[in-house]
PDB file of N, CA and C in Angstrom:
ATOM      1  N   UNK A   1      -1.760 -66.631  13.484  1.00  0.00           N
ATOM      2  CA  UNK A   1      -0.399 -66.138  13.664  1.00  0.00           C
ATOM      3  C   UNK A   1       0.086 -65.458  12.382  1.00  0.00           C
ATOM      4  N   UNK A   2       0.520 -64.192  12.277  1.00  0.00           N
ATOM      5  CA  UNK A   2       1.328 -63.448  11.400  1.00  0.00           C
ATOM      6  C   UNK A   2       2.453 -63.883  11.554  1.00  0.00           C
ATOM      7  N   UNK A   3       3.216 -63.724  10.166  1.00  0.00           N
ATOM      8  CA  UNK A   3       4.454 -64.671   9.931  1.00  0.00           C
ATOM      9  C   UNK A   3       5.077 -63.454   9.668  1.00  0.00           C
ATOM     10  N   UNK A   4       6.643 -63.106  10.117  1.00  0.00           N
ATOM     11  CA  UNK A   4       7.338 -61.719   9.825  1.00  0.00           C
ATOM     12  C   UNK A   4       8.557 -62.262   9.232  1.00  0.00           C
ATOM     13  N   UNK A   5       9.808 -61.386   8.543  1.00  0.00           N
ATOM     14  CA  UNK A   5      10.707 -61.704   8.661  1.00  0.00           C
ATOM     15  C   UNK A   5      11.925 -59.889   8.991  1.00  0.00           C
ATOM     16  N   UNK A   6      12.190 -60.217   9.962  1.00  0.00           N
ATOM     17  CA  UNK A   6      13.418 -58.854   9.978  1.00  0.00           C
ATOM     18  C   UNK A   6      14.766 -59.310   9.731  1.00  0.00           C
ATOM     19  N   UNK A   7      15.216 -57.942   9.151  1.00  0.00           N
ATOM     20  CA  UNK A   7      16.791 -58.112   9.018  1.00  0.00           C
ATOM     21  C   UNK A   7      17.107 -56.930   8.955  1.00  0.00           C
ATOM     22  N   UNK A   8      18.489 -56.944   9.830  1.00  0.00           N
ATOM     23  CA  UNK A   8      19.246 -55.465  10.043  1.00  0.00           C
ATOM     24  C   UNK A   8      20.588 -55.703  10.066  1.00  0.00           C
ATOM     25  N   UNK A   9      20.812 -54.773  10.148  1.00  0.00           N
ATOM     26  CA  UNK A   9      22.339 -54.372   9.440  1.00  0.00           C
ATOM     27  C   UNK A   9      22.858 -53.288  11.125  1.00  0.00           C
ATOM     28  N   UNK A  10      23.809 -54.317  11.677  1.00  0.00           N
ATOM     29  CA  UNK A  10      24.523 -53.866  12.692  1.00  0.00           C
ATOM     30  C   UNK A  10      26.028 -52.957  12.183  1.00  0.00           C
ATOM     31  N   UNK A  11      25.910 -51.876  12.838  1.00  0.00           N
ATOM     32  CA  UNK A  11      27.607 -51.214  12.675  1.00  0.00           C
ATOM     33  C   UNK A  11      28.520 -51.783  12.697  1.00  0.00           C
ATOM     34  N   UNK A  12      29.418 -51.765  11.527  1.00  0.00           N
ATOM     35  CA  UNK A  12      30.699 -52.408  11.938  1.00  0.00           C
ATOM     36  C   UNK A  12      31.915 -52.142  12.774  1.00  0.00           C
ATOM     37  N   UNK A  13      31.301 -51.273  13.531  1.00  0.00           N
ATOM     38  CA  UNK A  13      32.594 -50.650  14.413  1.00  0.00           C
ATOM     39  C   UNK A  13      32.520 -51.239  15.693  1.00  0.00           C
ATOM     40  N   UNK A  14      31.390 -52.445  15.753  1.00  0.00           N
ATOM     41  CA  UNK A  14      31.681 -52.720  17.155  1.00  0.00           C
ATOM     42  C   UNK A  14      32.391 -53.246  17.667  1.00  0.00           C
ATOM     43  N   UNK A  15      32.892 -54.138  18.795  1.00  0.00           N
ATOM     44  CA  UNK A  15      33.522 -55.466  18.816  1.00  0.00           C
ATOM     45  C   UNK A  15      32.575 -56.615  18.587  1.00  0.00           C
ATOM     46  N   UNK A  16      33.298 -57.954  18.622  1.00  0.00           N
ATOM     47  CA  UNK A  16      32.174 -58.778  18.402  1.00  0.00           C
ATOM     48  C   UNK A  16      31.415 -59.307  19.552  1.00  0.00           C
ATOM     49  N   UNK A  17      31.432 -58.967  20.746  1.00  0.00           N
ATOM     50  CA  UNK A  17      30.678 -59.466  22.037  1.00  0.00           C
ATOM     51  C   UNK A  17      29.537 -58.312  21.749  1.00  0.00           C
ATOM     52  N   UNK A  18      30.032 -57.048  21.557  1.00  0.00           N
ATOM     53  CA  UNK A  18      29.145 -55.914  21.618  1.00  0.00           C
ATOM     54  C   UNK A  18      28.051 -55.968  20.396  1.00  0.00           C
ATOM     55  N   UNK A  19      28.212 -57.040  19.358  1.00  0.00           N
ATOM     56  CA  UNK A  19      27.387 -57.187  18.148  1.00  0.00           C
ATOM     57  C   UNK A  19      26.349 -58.267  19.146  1.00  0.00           C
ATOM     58  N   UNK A  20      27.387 -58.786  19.442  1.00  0.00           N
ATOM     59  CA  UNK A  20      26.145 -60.877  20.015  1.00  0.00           C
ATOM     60  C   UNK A  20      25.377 -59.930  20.918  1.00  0.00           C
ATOM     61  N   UNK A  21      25.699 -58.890  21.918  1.00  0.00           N
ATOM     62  CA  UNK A  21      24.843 -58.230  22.782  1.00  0.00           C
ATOM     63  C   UNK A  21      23.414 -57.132  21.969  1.00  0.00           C
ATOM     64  N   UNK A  22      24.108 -56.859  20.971  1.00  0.00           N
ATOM     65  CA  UNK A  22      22.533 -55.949  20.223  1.00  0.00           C
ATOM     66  C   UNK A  22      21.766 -56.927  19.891  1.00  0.00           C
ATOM     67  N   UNK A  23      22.264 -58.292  19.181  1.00  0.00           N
ATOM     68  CA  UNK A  23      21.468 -59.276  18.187  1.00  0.00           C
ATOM     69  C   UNK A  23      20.592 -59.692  19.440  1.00  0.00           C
ATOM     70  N   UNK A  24      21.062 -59.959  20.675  1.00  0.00           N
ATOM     71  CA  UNK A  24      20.456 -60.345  22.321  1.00  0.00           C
ATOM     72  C   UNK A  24      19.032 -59.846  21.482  1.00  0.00           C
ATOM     73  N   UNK A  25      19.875 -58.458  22.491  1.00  0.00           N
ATOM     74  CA  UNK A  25      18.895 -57.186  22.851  1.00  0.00           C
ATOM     75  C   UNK A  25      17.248 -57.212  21.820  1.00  0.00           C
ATOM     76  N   UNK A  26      18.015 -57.358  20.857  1.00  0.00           N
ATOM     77  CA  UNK A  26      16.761 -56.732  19.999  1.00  0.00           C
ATOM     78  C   UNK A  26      15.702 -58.553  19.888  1.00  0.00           C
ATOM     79  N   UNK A  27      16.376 -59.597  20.267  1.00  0.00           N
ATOM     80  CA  UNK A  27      15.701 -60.708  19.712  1.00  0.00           C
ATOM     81  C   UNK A  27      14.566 -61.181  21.223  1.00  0.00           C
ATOM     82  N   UNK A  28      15.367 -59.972  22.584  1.00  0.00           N
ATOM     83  CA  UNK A  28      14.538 -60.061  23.899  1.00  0.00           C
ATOM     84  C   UNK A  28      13.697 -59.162  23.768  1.00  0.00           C
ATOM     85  N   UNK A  29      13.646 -57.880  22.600  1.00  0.00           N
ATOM     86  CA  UNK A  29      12.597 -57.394  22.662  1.00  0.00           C
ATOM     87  C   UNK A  29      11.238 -57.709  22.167  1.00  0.00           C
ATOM     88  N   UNK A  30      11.973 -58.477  21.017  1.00  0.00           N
ATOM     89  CA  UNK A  30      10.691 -59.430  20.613  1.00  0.00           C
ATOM     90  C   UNK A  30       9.941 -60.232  20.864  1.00  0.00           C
ATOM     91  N   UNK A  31      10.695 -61.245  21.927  1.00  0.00           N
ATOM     92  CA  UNK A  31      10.023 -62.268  22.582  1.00  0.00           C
ATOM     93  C   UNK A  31       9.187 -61.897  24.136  1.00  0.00           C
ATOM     94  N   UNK A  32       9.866 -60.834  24.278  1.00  0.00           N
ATOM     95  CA  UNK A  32       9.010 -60.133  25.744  1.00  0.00           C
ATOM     96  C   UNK A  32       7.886 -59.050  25.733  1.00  0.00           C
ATOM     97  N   UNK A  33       7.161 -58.973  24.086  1.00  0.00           N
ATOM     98  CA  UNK A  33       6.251 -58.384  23.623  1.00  0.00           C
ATOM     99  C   UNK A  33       5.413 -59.616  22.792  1.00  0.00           C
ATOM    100  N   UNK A  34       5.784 -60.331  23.186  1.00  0.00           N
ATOM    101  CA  UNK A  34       4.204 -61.376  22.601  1.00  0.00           C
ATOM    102  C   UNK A  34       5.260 -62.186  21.403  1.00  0.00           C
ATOM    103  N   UNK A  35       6.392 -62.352  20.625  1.00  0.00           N
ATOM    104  CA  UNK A  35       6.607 -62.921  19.288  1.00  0.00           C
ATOM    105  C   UNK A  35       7.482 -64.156  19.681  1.00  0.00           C
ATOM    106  N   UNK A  36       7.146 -65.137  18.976  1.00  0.00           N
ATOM    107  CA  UNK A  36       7.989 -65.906  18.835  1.00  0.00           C
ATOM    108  C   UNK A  36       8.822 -66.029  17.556  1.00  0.00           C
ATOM    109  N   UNK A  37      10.457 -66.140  18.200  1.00  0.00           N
ATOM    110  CA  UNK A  37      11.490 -66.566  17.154  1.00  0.00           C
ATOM    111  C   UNK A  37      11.780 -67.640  16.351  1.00  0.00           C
ATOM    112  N   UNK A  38      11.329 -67.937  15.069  1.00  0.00           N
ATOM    113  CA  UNK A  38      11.600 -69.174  14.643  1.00  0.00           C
ATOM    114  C   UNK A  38      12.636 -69.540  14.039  1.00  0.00           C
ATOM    115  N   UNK A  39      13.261 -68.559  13.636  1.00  0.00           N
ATOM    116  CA  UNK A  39      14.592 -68.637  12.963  1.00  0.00           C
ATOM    117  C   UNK A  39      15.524 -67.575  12.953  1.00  0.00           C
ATOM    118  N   UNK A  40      16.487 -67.902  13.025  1.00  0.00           N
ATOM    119  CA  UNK A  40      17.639 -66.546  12.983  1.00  0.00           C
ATOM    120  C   UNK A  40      19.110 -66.725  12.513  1.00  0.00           C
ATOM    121  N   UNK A  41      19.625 -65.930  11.324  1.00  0.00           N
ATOM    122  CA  UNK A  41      20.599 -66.463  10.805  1.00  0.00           C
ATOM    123  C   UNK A  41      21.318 -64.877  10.706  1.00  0.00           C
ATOM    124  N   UNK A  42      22.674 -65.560  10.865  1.00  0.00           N
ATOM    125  CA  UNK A  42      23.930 -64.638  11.137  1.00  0.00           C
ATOM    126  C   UNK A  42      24.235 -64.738   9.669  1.00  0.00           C
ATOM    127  N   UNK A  43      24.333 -63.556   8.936  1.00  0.00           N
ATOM    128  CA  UNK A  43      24.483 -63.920   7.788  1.00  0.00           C
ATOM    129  C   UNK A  43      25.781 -62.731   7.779  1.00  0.00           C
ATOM    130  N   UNK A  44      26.898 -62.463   8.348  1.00  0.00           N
ATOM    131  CA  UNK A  44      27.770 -62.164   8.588  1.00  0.00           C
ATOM    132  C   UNK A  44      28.209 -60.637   8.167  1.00  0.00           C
ATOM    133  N   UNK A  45      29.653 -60.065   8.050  1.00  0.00           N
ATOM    134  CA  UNK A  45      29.769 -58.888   8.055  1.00  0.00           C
ATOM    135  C   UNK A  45      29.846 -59.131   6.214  1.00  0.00           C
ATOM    136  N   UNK A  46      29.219 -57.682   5.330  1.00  0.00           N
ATOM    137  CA  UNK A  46      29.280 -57.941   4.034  1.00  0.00           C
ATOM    138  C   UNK A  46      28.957 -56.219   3.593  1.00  0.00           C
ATOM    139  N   UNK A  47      29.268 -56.455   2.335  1.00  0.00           N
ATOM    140  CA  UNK A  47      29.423 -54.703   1.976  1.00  0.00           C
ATOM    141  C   UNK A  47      28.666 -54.429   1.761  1.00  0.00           C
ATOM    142  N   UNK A  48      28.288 -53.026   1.894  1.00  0.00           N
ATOM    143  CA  UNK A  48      26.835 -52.262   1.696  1.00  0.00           C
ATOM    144  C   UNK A  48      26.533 -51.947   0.219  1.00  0.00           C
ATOM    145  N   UNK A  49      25.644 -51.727  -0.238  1.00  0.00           N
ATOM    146  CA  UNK A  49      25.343 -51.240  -1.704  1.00  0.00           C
ATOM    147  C   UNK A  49      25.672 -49.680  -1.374  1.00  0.00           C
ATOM    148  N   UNK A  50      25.451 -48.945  -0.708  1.00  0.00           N
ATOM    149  CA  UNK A  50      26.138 -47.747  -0.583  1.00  0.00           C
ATOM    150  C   UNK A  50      26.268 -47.542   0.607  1.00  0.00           C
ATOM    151  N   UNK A  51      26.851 -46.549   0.906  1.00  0.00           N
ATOM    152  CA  UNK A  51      27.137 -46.201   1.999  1.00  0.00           C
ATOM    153  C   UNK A  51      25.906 -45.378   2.979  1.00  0.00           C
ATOM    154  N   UNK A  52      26.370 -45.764   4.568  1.00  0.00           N
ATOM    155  CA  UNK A  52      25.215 -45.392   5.154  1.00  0.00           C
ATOM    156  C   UNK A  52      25.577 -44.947   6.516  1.00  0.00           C
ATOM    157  N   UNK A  53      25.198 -43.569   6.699  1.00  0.00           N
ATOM    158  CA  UNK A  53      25.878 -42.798   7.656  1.00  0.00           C
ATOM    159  C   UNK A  53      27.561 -43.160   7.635  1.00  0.00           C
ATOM    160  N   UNK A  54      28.550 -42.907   6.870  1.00  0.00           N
ATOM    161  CA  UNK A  54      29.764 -43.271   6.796  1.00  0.00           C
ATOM    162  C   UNK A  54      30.458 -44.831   6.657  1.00  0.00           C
ATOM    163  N   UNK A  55      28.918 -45.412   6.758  1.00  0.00           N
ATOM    164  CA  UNK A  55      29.759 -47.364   6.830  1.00  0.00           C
ATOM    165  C   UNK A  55      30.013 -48.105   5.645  1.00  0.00           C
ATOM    166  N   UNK A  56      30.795 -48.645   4.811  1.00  0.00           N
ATOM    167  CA  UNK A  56      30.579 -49.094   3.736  1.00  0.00           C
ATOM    168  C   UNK A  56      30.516 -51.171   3.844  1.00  0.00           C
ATOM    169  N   UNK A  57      30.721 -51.489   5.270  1.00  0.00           N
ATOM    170  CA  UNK A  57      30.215 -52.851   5.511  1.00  0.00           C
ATOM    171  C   UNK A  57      29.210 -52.555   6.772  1.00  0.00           C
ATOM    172  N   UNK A  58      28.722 -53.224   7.244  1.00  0.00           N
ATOM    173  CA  UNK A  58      28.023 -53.953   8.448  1.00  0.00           C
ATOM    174  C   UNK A  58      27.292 -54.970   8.434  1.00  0.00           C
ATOM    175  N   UNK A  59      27.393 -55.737  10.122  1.00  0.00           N
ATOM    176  CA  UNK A  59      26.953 -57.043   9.986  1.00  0.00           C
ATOM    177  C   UNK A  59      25.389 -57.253   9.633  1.00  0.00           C
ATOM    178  N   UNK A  60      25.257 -58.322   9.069  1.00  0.00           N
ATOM    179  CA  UNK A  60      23.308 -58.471   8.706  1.00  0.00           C
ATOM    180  C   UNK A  60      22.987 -59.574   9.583  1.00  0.00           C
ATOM    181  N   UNK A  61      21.695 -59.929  10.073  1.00  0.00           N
ATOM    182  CA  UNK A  61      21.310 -60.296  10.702  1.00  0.00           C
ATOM    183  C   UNK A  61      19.665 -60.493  10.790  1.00  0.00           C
ATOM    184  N   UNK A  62      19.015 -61.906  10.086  1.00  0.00           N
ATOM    185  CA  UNK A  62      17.974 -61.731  10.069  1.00  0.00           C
ATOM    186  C   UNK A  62      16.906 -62.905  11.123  1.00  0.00           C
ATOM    187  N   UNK A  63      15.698 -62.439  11.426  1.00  0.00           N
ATOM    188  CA  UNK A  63      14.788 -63.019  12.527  1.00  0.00           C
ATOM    189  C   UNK A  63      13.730 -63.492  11.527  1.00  0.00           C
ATOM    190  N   UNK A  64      13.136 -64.515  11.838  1.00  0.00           N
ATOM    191  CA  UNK A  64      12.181 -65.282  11.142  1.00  0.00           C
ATOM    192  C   UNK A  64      11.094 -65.213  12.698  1.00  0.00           C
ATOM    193  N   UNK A  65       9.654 -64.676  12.821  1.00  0.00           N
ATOM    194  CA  UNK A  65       9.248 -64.835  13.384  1.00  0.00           C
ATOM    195  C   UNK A  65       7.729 -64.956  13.276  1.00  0.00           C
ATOM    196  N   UNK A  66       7.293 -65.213  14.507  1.00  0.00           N
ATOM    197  CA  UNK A  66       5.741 -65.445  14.266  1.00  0.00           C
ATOM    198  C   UNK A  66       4.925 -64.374  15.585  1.00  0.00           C
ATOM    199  N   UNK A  67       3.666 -63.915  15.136  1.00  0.00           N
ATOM    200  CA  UNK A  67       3.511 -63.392  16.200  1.00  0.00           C
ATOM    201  C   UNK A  67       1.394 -62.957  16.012  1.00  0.00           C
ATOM    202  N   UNK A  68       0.717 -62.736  17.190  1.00  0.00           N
ATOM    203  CA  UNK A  68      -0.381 -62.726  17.292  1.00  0.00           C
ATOM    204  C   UNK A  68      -0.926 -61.522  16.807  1.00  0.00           C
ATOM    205  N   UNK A  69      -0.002 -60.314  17.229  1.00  0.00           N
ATOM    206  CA  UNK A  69      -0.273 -58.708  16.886  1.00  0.00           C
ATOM    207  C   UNK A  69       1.124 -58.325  16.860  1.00  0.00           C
ATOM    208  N   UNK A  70       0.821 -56.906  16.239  1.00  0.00           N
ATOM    209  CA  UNK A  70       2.286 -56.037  15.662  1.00  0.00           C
ATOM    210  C   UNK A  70       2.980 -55.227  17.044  1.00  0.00           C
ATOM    211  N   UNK A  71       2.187 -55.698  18.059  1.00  0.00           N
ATOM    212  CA  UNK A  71       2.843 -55.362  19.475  1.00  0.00           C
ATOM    213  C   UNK A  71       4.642 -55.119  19.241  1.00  0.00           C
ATOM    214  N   UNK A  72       4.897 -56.859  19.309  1.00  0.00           N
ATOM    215  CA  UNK A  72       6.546 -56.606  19.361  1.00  0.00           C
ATOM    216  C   UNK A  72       7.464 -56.190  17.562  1.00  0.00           C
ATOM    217  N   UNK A  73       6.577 -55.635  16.793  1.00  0.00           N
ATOM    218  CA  UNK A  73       7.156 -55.146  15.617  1.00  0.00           C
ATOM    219  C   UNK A  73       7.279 -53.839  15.813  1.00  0.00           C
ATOM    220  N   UNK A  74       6.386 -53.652  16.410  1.00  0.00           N
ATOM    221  CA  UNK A  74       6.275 -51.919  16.089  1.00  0.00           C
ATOM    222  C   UNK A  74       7.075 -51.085  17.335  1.00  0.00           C
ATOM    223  N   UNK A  75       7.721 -52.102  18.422  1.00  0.00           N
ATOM    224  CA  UNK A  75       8.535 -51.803  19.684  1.00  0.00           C
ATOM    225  C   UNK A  75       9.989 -52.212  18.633  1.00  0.00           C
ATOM    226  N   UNK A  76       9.984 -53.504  18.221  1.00  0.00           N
ATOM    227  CA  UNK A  76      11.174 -53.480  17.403  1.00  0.00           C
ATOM    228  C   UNK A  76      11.616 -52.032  16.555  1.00  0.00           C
ATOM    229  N   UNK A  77      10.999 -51.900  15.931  1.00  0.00           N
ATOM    230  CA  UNK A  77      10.781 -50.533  14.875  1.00  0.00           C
ATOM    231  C   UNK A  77      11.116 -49.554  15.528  1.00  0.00           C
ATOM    232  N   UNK A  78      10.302 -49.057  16.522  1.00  0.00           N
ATOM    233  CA  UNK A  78      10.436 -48.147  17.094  1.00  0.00           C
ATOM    234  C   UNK A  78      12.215 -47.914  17.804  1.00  0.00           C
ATOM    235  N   UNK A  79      12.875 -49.015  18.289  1.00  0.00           N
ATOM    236  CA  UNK A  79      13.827 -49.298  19.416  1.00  0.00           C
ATOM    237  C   UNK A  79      15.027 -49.315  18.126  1.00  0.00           C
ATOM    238  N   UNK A  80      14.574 -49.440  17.150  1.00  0.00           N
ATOM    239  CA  UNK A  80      15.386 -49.827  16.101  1.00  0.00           C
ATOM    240  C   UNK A  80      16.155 -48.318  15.220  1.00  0.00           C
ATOM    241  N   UNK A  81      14.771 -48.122  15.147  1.00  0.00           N
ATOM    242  CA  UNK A  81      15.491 -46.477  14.928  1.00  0.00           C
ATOM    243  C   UNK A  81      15.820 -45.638  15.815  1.00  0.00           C
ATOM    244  N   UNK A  82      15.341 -45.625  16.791  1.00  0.00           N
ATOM    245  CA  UNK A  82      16.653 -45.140  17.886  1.00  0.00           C
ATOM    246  C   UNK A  82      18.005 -45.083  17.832  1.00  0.00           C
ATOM    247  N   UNK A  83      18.277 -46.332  18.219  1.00  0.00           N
ATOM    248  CA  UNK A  83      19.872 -47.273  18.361  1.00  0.00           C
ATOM    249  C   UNK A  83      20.745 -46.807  17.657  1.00  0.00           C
ATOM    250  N   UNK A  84      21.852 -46.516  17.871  1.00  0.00           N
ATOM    251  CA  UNK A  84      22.725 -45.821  17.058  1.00  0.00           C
ATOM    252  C   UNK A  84      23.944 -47.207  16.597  1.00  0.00           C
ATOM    253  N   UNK A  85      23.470 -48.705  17.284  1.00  0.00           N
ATOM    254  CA  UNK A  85      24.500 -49.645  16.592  1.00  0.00           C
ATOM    255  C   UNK A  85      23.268 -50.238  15.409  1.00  0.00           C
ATOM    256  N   UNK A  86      22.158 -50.069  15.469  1.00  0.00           N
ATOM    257  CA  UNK A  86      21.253 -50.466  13.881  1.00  0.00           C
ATOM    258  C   UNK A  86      21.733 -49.644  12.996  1.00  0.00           C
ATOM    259  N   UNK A  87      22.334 -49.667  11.971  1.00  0.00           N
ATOM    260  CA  UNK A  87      22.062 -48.707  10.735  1.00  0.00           C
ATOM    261  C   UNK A  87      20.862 -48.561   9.505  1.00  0.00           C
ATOM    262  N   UNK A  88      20.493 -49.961  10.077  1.00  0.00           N
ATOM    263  CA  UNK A  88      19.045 -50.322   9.388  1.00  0.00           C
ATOM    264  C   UNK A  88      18.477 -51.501   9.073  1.00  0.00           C
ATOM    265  N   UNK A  89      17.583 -51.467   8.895  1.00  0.00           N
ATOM    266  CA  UNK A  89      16.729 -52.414   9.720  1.00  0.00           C
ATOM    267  C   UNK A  89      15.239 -52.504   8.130  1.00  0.00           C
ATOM    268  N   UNK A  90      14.653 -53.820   8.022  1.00  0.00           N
ATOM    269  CA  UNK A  90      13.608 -53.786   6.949  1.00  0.00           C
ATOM    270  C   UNK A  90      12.621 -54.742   7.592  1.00  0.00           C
ATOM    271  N   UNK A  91      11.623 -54.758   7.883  1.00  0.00           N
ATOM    272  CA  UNK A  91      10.221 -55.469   8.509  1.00  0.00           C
ATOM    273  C   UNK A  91       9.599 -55.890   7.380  1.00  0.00           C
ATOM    274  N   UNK A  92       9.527 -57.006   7.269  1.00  0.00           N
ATOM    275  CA  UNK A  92       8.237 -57.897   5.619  1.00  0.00           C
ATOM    276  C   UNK A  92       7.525 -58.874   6.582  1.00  0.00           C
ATOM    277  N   UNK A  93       6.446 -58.588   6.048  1.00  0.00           N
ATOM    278  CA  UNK A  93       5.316 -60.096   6.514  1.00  0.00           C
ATOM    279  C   UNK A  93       5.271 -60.815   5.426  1.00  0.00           C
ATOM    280  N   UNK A  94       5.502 -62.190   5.760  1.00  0.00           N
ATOM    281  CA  UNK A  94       5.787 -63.307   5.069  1.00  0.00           C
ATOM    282  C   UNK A  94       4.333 -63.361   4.909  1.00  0.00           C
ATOM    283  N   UNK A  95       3.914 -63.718   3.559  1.00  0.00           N
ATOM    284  CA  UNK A  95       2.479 -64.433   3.452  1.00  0.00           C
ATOM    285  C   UNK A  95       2.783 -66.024   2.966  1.00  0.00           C
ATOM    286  N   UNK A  96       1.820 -66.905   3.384  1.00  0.00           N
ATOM    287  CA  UNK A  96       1.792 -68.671   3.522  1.00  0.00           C
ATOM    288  C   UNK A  96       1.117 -68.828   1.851  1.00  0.00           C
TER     289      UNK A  96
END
């Protein structure tokens, strides 16, 4: 098992049902591509080191996970830069 950790940075312009619905979204994409979630912490709305596409806060939000192949990373990734409520997003593999 590869050990990951993500964290992204949601827009702050959403409401807050519409934040709990991306954090969903993106934590069903992971688990319905092979990964399991081991941890996940709301680490709340906080200011940016600079600004990014016009935002100078948004919420962070990071996933502690485990997984067999980069299947559901690279769908994360991919789905991630899409999305216009991610402003950004950082993928690290934890080494043991």
């Amino acid at each position: 098992m590869r050990k990951y950790e993500i964290m992204f940075i949601v827009r702050p312009t959403l409401g807050e049902d519409e934040i709990k619905k991306v954090i969903k979204d993106f934590g069903n994409i992971l688990t319905t591509n092979g990964a399991k979630i081991t941890n996940e912490k709301n680490m709340g709305q906080r200011e940016l080191a600079y600004e990014i596409n016009d935002f100078k806060t948004g919420y962070y939000y990071v996933y502690n996970i485990e997984a067999n192949d980069d299947a559901a990373i690279k769908e994360f990734d991919r789905l991630a830069l899409i999305s216009k409520d991610v402003i950004r997003h950082l993928i690290t593999k934890v080494e043991d």
